[in-house]
C-alpha atoms as a PDB file:
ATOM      1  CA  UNK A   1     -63.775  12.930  17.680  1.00  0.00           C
ATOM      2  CA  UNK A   2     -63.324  15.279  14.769  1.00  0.00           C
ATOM      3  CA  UNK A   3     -60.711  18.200  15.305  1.00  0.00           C
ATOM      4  CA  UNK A   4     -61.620  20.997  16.714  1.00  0.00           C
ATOM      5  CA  UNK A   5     -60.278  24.360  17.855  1.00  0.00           C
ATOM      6  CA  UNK A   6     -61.679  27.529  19.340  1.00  0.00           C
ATOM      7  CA  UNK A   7     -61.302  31.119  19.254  1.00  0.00           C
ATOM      8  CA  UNK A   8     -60.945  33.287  22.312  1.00  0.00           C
ATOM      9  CA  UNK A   9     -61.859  37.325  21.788  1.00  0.00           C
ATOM     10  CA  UNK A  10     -59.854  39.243  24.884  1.00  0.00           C
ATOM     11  CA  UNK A  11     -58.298  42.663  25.552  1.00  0.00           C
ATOM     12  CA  UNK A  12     -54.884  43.010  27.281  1.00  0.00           C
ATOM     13  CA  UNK A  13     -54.810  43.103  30.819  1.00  0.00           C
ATOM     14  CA  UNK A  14     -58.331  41.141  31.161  1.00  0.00           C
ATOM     15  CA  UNK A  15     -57.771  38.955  34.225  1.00  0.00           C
ATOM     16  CA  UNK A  16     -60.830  36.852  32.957  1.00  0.00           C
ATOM     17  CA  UNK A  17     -59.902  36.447  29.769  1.00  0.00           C
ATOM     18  CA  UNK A  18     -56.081  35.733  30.876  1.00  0.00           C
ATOM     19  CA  UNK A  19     -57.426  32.618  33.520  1.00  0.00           C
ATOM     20  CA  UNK A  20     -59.626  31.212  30.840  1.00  0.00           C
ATOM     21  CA  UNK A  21     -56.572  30.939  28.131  1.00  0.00           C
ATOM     22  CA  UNK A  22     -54.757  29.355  30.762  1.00  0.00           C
ATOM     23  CA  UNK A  23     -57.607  27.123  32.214  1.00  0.00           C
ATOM     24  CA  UNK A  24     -58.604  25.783  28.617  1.00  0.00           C
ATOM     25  CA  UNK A  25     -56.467  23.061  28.315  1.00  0.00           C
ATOM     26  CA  UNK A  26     -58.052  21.792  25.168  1.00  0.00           C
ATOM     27  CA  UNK A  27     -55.385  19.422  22.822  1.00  0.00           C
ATOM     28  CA  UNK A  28     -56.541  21.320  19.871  1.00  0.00           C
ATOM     29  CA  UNK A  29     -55.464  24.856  17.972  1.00  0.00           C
ATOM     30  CA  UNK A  30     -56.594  28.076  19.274  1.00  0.00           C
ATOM     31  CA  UNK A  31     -56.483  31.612  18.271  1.00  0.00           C
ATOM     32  CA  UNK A  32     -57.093  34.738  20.525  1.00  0.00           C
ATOM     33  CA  UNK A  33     -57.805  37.710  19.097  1.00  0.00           C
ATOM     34  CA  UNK A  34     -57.774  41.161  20.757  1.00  0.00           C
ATOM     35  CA  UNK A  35     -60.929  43.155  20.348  1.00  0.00           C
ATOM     36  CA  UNK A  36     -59.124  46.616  21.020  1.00  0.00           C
ATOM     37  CA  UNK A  37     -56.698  46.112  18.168  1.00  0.00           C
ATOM     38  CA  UNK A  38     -58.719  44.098  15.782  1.00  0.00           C
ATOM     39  CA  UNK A  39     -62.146  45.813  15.065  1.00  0.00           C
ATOM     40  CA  UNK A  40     -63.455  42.721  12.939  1.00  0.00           C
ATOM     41  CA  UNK A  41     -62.853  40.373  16.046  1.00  0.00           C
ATOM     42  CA  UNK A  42     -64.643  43.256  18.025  1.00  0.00           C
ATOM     43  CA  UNK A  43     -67.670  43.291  15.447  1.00  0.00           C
ATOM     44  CA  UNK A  44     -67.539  39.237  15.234  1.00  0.00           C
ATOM     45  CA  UNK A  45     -68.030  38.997  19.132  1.00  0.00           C
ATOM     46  CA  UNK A  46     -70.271  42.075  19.308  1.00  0.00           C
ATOM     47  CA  UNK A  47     -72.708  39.751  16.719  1.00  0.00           C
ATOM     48  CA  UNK A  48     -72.996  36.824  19.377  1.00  0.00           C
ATOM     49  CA  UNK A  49     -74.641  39.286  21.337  1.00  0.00           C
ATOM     50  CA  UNK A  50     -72.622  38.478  24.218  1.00  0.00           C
ATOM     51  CA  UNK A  51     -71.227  41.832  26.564  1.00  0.00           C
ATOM     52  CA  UNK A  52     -68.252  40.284  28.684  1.00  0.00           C
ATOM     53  CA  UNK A  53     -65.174  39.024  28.094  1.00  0.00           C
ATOM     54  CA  UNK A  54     -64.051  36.968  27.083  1.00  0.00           C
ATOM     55  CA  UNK A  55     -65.920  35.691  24.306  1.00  0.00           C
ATOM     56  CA  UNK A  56     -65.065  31.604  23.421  1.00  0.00           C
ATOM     57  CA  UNK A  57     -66.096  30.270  20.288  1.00  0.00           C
ATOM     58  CA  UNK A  58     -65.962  26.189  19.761  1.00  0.00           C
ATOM     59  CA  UNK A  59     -65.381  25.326  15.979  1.00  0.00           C
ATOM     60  CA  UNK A  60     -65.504  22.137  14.484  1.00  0.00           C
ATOM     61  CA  UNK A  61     -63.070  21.526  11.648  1.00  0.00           C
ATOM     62  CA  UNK A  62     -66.171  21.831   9.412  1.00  0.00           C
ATOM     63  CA  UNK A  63     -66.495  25.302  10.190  1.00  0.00           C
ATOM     64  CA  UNK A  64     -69.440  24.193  12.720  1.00  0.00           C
ATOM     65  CA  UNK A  65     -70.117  26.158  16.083  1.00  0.00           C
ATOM     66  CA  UNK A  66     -70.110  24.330  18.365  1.00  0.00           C
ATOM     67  CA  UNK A  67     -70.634  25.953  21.434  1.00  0.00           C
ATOM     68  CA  UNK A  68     -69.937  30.110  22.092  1.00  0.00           C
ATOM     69  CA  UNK A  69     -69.848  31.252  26.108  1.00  0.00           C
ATOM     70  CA  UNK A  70     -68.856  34.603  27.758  1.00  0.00           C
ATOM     71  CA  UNK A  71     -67.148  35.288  30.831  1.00  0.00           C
ATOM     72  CA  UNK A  72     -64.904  32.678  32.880  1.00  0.00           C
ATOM     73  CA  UNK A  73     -67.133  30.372  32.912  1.00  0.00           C
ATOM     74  CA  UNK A  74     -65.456  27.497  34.715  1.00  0.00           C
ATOM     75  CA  UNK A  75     -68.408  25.087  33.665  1.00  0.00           C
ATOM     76  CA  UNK A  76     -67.927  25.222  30.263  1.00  0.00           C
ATOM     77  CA  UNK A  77     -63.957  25.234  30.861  1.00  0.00           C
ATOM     78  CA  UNK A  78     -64.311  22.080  32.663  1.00  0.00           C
ATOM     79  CA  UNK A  79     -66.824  20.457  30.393  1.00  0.00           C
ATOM     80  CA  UNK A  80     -64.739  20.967  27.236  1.00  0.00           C
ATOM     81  CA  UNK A  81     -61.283  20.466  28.908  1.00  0.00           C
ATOM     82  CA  UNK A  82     -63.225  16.469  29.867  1.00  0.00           C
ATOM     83  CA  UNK A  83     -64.511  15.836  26.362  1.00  0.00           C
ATOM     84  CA  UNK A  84     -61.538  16.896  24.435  1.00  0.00           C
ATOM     85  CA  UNK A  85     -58.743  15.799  26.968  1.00  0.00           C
ATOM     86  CA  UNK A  86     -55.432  13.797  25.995  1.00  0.00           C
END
């Protein structure tokens, strides 16, 4: 498997977004960005058209998407957590 990592767009004091950083127990990097004090991150998940957070973004090391999802969405947690686990 090639290395990935993902991205998480959040706001402070989002319970979802809190559970899902804690829930994605991918062995990989990640980075979390805060839409309310970064306004590119905002703009970035605003153009996935997704309207909840948080937004996850899947990169390969490529630069390939791999997957993008909104919400807690414990399917996708899961899913990831099994293909990518240690």
């Amino acid at each position: 498997m090639s290395d990935i990592q993902y991205i998480m767009y959040s706001k402070k004091g989002c319970q979802k977004c809190r559970r899902t950083g804690i829930l994605l127990k991918m062995p990989t990097s990640s980075q979390s960005c805060d839409i309310i004090k970064n306004e590119e991150a905002l703009r970035e998940a605003k153009s996935m058209g997704f309207s909840a957070l948080p937004v996850v973004k899947i990169i390969d090391n490529k630069g390939n998407v791999l997957d993008t999802w909104c919400d807690l969405n414990l399917s996708k947690i899961k899913y990831w957590n099994e293909k990518y686990s240690c």
